[in-house]
C-alpha atoms as a PDB file:
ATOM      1  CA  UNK A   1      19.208   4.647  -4.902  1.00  0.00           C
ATOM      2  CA  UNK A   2      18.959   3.377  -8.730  1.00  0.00           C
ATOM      3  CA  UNK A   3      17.763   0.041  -8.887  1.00  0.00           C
ATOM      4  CA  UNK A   4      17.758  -1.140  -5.131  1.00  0.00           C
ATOM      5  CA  UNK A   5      14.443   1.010  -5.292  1.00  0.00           C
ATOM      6  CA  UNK A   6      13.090  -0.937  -8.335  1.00  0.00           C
ATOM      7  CA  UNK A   7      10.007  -2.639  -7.493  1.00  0.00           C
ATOM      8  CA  UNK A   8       9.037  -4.984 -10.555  1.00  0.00           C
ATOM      9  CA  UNK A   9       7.337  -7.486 -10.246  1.00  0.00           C
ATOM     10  CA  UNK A  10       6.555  -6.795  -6.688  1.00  0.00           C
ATOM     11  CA  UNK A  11       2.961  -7.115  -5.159  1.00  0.00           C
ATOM     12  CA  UNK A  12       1.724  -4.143  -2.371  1.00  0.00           C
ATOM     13  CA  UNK A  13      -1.181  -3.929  -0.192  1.00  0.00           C
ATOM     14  CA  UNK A  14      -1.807   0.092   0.903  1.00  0.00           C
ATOM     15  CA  UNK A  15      -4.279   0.241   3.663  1.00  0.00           C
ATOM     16  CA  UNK A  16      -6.214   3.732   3.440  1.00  0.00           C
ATOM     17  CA  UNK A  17      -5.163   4.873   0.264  1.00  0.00           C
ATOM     18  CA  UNK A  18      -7.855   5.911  -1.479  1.00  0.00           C
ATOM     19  CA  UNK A  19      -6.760   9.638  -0.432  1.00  0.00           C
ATOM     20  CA  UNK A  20      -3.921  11.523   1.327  1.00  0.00           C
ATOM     21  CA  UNK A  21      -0.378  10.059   2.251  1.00  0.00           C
ATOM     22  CA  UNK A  22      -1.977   6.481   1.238  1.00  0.00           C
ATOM     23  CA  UNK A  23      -2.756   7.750  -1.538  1.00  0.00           C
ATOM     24  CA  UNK A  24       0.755   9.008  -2.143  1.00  0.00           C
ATOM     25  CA  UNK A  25       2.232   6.020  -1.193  1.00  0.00           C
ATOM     26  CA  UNK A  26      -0.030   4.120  -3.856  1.00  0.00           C
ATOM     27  CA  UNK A  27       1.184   5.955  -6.619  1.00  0.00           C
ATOM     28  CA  UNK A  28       5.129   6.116  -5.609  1.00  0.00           C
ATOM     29  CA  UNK A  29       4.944   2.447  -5.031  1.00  0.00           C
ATOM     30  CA  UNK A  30       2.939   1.806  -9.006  1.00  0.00           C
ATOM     31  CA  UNK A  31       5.405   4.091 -10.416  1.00  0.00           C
ATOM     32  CA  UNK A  32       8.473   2.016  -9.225  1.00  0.00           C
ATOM     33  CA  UNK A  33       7.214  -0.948 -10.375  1.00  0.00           C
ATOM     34  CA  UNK A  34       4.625  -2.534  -8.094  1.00  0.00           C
ATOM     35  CA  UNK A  35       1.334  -3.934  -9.006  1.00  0.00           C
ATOM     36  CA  UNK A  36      -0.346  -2.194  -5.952  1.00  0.00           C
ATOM     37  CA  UNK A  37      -4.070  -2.647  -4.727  1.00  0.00           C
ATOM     38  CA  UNK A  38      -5.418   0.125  -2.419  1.00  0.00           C
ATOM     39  CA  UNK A  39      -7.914  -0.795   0.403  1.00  0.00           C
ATOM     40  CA  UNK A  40     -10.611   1.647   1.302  1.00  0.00           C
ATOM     41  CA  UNK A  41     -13.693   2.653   2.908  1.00  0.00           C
ATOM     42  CA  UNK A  42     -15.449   1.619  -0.824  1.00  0.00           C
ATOM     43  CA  UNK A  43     -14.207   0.432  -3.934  1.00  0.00           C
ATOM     44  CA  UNK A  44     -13.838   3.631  -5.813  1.00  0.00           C
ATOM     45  CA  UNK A  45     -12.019   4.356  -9.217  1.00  0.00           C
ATOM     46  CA  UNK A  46      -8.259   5.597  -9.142  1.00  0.00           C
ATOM     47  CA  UNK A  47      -6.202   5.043 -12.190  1.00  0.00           C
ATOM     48  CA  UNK A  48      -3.166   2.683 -12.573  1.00  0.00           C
ATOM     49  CA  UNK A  49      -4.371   1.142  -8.823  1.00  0.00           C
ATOM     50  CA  UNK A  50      -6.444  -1.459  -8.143  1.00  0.00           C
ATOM     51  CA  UNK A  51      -8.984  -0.297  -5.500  1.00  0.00           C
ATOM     52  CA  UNK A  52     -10.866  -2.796  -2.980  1.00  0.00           C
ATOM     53  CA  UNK A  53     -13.140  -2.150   0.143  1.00  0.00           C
ATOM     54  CA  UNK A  54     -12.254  -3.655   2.888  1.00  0.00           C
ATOM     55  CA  UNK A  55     -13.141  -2.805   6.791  1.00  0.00           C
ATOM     56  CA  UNK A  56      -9.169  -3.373   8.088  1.00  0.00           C
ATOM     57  CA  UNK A  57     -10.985  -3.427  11.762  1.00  0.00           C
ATOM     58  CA  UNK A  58     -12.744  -6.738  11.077  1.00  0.00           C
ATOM     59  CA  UNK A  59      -9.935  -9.974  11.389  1.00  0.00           C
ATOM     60  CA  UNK A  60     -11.798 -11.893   8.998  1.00  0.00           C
ATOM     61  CA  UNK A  61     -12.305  -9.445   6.010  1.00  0.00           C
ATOM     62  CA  UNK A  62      -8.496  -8.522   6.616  1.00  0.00           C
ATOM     63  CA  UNK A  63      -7.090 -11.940   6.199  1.00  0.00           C
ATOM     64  CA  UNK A  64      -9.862 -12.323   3.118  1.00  0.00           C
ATOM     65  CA  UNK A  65      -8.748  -9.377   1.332  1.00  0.00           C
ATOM     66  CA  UNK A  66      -4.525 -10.073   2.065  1.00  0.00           C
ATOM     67  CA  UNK A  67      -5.734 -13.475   0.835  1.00  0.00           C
ATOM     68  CA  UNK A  68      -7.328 -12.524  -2.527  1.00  0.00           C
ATOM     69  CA  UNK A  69      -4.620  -9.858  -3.060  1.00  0.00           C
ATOM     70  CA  UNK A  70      -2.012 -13.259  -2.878  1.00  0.00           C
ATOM     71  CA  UNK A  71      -3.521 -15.547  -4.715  1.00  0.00           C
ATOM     72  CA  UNK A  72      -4.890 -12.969  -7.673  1.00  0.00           C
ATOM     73  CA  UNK A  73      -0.893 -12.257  -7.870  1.00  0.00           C
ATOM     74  CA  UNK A  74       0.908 -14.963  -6.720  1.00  0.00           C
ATOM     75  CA  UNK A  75       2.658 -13.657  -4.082  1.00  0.00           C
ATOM     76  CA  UNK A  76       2.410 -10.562  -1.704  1.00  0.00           C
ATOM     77  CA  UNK A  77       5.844  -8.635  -1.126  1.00  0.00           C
ATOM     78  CA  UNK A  78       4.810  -5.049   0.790  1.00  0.00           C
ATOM     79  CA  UNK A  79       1.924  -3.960   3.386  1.00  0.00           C
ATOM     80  CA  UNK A  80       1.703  -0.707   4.059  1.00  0.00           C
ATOM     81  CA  UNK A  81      -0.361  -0.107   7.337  1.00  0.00           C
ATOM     82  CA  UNK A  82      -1.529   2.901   6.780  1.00  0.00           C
ATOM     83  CA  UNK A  83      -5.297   3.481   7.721  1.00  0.00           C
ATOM     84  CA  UNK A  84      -5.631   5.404  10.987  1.00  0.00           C
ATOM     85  CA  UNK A  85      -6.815   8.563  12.471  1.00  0.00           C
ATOM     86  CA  UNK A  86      -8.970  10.096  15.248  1.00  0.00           C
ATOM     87  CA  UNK A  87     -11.415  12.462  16.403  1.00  0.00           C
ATOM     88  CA  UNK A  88     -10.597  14.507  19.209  1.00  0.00           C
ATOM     89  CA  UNK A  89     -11.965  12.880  22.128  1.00  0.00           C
ATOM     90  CA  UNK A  90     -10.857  13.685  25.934  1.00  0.00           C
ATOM     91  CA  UNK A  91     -10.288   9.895  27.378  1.00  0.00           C
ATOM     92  CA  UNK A  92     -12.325  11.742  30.529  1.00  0.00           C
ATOM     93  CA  UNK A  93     -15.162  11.951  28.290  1.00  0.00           C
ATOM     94  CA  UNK A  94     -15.289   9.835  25.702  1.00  0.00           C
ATOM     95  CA  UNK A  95     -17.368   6.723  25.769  1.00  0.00           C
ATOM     96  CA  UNK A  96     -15.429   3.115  26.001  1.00  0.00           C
ATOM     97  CA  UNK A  97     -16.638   1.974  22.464  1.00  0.00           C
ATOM     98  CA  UNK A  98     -14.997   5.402  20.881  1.00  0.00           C
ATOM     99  CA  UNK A  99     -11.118   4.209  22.569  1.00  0.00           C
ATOM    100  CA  UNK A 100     -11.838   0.818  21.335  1.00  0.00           C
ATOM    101  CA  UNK A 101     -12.885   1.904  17.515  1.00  0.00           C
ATOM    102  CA  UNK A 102      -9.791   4.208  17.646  1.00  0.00           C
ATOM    103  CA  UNK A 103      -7.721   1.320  18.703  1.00  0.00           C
ATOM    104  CA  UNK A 104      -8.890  -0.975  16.837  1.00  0.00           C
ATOM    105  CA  UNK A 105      -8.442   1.365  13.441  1.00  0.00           C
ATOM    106  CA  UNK A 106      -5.018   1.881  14.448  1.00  0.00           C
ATOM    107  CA  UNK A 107      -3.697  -0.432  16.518  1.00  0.00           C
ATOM    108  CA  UNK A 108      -5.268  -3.644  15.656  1.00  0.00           C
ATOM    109  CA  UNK A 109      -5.808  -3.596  12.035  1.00  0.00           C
ATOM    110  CA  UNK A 110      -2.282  -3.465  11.483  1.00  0.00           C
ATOM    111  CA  UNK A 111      -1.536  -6.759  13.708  1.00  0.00           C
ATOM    112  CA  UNK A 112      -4.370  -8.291  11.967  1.00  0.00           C
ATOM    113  CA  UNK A 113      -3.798  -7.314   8.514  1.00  0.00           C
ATOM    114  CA  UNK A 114       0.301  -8.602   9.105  1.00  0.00           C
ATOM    115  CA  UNK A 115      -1.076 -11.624  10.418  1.00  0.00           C
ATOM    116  CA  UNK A 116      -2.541 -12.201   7.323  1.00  0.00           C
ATOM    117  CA  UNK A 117       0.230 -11.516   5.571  1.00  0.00           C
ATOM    118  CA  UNK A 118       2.809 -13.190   7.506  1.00  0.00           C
ATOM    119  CA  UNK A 119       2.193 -16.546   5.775  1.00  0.00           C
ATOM    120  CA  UNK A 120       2.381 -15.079   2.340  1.00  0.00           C
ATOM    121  CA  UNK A 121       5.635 -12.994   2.888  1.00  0.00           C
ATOM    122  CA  UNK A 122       7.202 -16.246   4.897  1.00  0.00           C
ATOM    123  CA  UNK A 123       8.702 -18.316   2.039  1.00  0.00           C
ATOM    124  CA  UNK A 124       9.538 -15.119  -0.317  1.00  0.00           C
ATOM    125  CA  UNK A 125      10.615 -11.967   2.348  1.00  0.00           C
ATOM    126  CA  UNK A 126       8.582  -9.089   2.219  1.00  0.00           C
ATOM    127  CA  UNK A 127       8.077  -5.719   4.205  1.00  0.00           C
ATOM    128  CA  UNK A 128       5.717  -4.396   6.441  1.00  0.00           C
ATOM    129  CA  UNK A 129       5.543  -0.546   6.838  1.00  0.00           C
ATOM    130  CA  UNK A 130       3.632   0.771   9.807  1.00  0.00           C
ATOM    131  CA  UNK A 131       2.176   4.806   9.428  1.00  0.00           C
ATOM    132  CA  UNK A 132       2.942   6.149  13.045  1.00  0.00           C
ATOM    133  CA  UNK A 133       2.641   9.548  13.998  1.00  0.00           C
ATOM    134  CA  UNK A 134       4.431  12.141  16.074  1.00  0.00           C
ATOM    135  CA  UNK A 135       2.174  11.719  18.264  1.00  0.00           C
ATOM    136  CA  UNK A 136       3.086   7.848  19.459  1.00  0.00           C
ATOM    137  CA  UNK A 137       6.179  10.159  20.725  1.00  0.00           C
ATOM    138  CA  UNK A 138       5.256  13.056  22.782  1.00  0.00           C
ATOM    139  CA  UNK A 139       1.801  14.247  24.455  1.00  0.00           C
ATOM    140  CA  UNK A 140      -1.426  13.989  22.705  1.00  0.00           C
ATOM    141  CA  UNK A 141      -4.251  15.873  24.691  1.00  0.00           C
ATOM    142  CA  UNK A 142      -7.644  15.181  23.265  1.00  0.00           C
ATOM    143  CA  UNK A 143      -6.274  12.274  21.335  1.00  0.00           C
ATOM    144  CA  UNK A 144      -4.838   9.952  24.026  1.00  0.00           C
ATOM    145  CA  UNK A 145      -6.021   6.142  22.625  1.00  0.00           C
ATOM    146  CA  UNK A 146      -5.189   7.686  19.447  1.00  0.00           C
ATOM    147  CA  UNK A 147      -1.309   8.097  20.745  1.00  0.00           C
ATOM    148  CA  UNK A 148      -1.459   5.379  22.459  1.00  0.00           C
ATOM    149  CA  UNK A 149      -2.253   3.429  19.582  1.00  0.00           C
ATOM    150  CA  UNK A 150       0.697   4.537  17.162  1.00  0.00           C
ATOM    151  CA  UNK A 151       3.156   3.846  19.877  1.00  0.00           C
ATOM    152  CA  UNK A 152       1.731   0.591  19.892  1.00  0.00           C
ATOM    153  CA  UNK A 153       2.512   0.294  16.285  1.00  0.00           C
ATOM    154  CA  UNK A 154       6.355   1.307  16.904  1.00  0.00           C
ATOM    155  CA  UNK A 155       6.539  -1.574  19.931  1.00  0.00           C
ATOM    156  CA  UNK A 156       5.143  -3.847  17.240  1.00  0.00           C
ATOM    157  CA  UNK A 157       7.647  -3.077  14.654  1.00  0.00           C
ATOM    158  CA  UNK A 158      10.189  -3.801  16.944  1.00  0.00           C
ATOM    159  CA  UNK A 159       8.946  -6.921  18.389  1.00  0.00           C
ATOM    160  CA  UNK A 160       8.362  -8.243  14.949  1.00  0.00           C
ATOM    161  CA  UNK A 161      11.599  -7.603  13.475  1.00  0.00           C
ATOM    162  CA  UNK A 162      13.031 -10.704  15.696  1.00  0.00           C
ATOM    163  CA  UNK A 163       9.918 -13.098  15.219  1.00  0.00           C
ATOM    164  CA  UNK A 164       9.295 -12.873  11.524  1.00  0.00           C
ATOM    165  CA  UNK A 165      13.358 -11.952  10.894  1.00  0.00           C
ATOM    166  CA  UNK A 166      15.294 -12.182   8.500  1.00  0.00           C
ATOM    167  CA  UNK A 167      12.300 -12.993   6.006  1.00  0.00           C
ATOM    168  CA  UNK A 168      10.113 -10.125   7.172  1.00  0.00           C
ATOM    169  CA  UNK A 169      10.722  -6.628   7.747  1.00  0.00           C
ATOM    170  CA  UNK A 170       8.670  -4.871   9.890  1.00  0.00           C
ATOM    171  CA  UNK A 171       9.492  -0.950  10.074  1.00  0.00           C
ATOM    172  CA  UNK A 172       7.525   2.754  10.922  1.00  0.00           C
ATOM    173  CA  UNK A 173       7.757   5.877  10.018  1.00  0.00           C
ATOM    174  CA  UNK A 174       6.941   8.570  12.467  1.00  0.00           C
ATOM    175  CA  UNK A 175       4.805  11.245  10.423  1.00  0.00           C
ATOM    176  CA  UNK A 176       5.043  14.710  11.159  1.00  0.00           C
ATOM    177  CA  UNK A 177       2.597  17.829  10.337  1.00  0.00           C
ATOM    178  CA  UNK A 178       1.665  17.185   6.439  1.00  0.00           C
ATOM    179  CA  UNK A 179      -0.235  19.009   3.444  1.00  0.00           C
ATOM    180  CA  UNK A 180      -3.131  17.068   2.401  1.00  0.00           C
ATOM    181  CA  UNK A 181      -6.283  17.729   0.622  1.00  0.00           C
ATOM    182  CA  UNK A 182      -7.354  18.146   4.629  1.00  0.00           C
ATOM    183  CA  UNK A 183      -4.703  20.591   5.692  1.00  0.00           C
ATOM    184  CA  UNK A 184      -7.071  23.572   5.924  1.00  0.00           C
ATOM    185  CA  UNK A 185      -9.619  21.162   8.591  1.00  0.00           C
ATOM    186  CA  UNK A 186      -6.354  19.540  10.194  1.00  0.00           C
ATOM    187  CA  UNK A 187      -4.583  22.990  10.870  1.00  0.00           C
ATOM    188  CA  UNK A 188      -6.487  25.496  10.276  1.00  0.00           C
ATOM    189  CA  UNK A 189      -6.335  28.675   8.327  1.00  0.00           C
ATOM    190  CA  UNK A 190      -2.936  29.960   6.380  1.00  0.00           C
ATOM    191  CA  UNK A 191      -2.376  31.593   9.529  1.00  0.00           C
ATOM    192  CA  UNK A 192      -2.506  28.737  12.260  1.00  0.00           C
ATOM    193  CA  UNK A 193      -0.739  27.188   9.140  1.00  0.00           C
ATOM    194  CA  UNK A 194       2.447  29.231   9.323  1.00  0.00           C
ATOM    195  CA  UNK A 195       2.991  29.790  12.868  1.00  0.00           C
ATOM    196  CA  UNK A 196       2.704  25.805  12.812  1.00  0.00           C
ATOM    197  CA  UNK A 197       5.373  25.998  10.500  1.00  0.00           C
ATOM    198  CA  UNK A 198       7.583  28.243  12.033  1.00  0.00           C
ATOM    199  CA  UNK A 199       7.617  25.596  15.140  1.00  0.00           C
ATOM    200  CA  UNK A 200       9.384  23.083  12.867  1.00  0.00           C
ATOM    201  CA  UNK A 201      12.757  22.857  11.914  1.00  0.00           C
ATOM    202  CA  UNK A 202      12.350  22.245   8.522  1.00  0.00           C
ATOM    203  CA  UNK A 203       9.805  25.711   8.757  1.00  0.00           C
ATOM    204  CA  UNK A 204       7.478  24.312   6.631  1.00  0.00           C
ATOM    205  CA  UNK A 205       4.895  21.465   6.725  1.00  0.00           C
ATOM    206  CA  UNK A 206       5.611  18.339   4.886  1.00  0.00           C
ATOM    207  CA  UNK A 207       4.058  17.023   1.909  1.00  0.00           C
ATOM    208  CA  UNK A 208       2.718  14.054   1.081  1.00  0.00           C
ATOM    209  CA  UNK A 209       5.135  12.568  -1.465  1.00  0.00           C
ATOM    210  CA  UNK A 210       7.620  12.763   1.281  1.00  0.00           C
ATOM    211  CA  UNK A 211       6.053  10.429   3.277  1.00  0.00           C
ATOM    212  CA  UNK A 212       5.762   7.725  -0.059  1.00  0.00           C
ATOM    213  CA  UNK A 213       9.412   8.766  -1.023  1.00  0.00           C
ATOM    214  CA  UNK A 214      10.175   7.104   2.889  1.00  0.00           C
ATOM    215  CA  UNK A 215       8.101   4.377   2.083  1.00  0.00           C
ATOM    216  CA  UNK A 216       9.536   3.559  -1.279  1.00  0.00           C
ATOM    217  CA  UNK A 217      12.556   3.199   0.467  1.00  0.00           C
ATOM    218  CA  UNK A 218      11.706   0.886   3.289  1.00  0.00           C
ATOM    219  CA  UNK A 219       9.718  -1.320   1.022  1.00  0.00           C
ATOM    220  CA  UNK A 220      12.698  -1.429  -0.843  1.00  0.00           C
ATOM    221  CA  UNK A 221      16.027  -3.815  -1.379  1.00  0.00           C
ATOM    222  CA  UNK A 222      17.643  -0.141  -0.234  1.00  0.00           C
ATOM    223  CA  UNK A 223      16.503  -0.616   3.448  1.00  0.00           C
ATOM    224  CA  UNK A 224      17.698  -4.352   2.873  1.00  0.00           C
ATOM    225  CA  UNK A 225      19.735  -3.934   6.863  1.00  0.00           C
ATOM    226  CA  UNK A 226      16.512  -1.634   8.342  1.00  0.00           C
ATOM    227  CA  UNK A 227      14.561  -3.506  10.447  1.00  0.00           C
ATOM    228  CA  UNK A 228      12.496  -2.638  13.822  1.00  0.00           C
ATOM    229  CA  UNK A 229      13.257   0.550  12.858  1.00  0.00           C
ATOM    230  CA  UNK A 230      10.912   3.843  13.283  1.00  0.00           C
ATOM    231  CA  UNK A 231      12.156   5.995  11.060  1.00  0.00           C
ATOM    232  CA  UNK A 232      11.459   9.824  11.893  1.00  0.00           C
ATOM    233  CA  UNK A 233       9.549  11.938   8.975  1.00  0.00           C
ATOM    234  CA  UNK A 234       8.566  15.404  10.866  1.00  0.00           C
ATOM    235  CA  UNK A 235      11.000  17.852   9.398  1.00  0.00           C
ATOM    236  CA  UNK A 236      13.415  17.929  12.652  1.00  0.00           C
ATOM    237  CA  UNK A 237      10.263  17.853  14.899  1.00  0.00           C
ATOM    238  CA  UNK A 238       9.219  20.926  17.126  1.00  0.00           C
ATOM    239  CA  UNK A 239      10.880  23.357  18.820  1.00  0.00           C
ATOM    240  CA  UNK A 240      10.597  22.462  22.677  1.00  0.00           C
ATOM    241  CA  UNK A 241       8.225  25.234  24.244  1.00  0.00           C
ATOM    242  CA  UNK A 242      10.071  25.519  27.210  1.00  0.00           C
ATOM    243  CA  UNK A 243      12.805  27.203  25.413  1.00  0.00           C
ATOM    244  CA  UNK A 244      10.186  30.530  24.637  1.00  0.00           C
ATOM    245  CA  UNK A 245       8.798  30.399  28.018  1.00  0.00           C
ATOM    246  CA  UNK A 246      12.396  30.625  29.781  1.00  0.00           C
ATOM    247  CA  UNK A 247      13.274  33.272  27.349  1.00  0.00           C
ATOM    248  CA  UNK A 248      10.265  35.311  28.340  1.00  0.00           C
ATOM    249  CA  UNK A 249      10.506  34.961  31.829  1.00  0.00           C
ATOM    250  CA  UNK A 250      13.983  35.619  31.688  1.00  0.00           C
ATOM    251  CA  UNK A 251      13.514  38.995  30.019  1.00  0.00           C
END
């Protein structure tokens, strides 16, 4: 992409990226150029990233932190909404408060947190990149507001990229099964690991640069016609069960 993927003098926000894909994203987004801050949970140490705390949940200390970001900088070009996650939690079972806080993580943050930015990107362009998941796209047992959530965040993409267009670009990308310092408590052992894998049709799990490679790109002048866009990032997805099942009773 050579220098539509250049990012100097450009100012990014990465929501949850203190660890993980956010982290990833951090660094791909410093090492093309960006001056990036990283919100978090706490205001810990990473080098060549400028690391705030910051509960994304809470309107007011989104639009604070988006705010100081700005004016520190003089200018904010890139969001990336990527904060998020879930326990498993049956909707059957789990208490109203739990489907709000998951929600609100995933869901809301993002609206608020591109509120805030919406003013600041107005006048100079920018782009907003919302983390979704595979699971805004097919069934999510156990993890229902969850999915219901990052579908949310595809609708919003799309709405936004006709109210805030042409300035603003508001895009997803749909995250597969990734290696992360949590793969072992995400997927289990090796084992669960490769039979996992072996549903995909990449056959592998994907890794976190990946996912900031994608991001690079539509934070970048080379996504300059992407817009409303959710852009798939699951290695060819999984194979559709039905397929074994037919095959087995068929035999």
């Amino acid at each position: 992409m050579g220098d539509l993927a250049n990012l100097d003098g450009k100012v990014a926000i990465v929501t949850g990226g203190t660890r993980g894909i956010g982290l990833a994203i951090a660094r791909r987004l410093a090492a093309a150029g960006a001056k990036v801050t990283v919100c978090g949970r706490s205001a810990q140490a990473i080098d060549g990233l400028e690391v705030v705390a910051c509960d994304v949940r809470d309107p007011d200390a989104a639009r604070a932190m988006v705010d100081a970001v700005a004016a520190k900088h003089g200018r904010l070009d890139i969001l990336v909404n990527n904060a998020g996650g879930s326990p498993e939690a049956p909707l059957a079972t789990s208490s109203p408060r739990l489907a709000e806080r998951v929600v609100a993580l995933n869901l809301m943050a993002p609206i608020y947190l591109s509120q805030a930015a919406h003013p600041h990107m107005q006048a100079t362009g920018g782009s907003i990149v919302n983390i979704a998941s595979v699971s805004a796209e097919r069934p999510s047992p156990g993890t229902a507001a969850y999915s219901a959530a990052k579908a949310g965040l595809i609708a919003l993409g799309r709405s936004l990229a006709h109210e805030w267009g042409p300035a603003i670009r508001v895009n997803a990308i749909v995250v597969g099964y990734i290696e992360t310092e949590a793969t072992e408590a995400t997927y289990g052992d090796a084992a669960a690991q490769a039979a996992i894998a072996r549903n995909i049709g990449a056959q592998r799990l994907g890794r976190a640069g990946e996912i900031a490679e994608a991001t690079l790109f539509l934070a970048s002048p080379a996504s300059s016609y992407v817009t409303g866009a959710a852009l798939d990032v699951h290695g060819g997805g999984e194979r559709p069960p039905f397929l074994d099942i037919l095959k087995e009773h068929s035999a």
